[in-house]
Protein backbone atom coordinates (compact mmCIF):
# COMPACT_ATOMS: atom_id res chain seq x y z
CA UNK A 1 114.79 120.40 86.90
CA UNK A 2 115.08 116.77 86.42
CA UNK A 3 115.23 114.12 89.41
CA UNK A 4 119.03 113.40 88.11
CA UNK A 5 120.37 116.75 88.26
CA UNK A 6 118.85 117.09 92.10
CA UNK A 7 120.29 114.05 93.62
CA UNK A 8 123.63 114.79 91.62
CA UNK A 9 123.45 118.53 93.45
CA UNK A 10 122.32 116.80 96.53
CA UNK A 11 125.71 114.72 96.35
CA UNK A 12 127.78 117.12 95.67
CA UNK A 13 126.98 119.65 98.43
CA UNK A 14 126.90 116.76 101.05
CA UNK A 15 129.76 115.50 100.06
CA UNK A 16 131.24 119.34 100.57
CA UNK A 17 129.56 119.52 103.74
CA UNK A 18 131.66 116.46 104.76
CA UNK A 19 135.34 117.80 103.93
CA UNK A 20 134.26 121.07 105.26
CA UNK A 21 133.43 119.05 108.49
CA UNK A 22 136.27 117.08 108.27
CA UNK A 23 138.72 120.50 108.23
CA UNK A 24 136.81 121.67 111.29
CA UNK A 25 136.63 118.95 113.25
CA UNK A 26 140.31 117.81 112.96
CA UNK A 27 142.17 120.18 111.62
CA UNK A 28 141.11 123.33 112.91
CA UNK A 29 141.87 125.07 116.14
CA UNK A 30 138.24 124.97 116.92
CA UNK A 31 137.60 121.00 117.04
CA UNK A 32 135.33 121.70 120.34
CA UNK A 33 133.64 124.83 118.78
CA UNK A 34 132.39 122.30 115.52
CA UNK A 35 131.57 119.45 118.11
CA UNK A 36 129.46 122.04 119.93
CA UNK A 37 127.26 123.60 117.04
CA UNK A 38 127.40 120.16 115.39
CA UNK A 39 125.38 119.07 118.42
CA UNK A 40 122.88 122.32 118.87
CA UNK A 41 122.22 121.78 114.94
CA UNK A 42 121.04 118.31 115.53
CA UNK A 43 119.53 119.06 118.71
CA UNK A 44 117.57 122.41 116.86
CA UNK A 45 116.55 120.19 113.68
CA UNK A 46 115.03 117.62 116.25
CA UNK A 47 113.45 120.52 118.31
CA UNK A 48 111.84 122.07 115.03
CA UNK A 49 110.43 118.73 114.01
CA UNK A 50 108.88 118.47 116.71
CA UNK A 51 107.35 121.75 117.46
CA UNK A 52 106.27 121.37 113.41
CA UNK A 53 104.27 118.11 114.59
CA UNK A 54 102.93 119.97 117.19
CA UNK A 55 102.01 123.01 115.27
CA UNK A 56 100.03 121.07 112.53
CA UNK A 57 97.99 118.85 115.26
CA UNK A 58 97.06 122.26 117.22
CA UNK A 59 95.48 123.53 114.01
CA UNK A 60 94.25 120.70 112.32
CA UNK A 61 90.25 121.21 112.12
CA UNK A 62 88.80 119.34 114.53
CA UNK A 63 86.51 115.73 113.37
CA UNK A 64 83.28 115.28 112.28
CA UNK A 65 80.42 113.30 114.85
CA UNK A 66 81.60 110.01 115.46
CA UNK A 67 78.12 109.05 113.95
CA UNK A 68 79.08 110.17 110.58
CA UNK A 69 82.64 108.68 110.40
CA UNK A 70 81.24 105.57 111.31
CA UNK A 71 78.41 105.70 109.02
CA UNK A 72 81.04 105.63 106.30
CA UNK A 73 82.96 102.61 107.31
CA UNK A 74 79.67 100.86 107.28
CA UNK A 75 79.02 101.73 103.55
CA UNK A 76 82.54 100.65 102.74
């Protein structure tokens, strides 16, 4: 798949995402309802961002001496 035909699919479906938003949001009977999992969805993709960060720094291999990483900025 081309770099074209992504973005153009990544428009499209964002720009659904927006009237489908739109509909909820104001012309719904559930305007609070979207406001409220509108803001746990941004909160959660925060939250998981986060805890991804901390995931790969927990597991990361730990460095080498100190000796050797500065033995290799002094042959640079």
């Amino acid at each position: 798949m081309n770099d074209k035909a992504l973005g153009g699919g990544l428009l499209v479906w964002i720009l659904l995402g927006l009237v489908v938003y739109l509909y909820l949001k104001f012309f719904s009977p559930w305007p609070v309802l979207t406001v409220k999992v509108t803001a746990f969805t941004a909160v959660a993709a925060l939250m998981s961002i986060v805890a991804w960060i901390g995931y790969s720094m927990a597991t990361k291999p730990p460095l080498g001496p100190l000796e050797d990483l500065l033995s290799d900025i002094e042959d640079i």
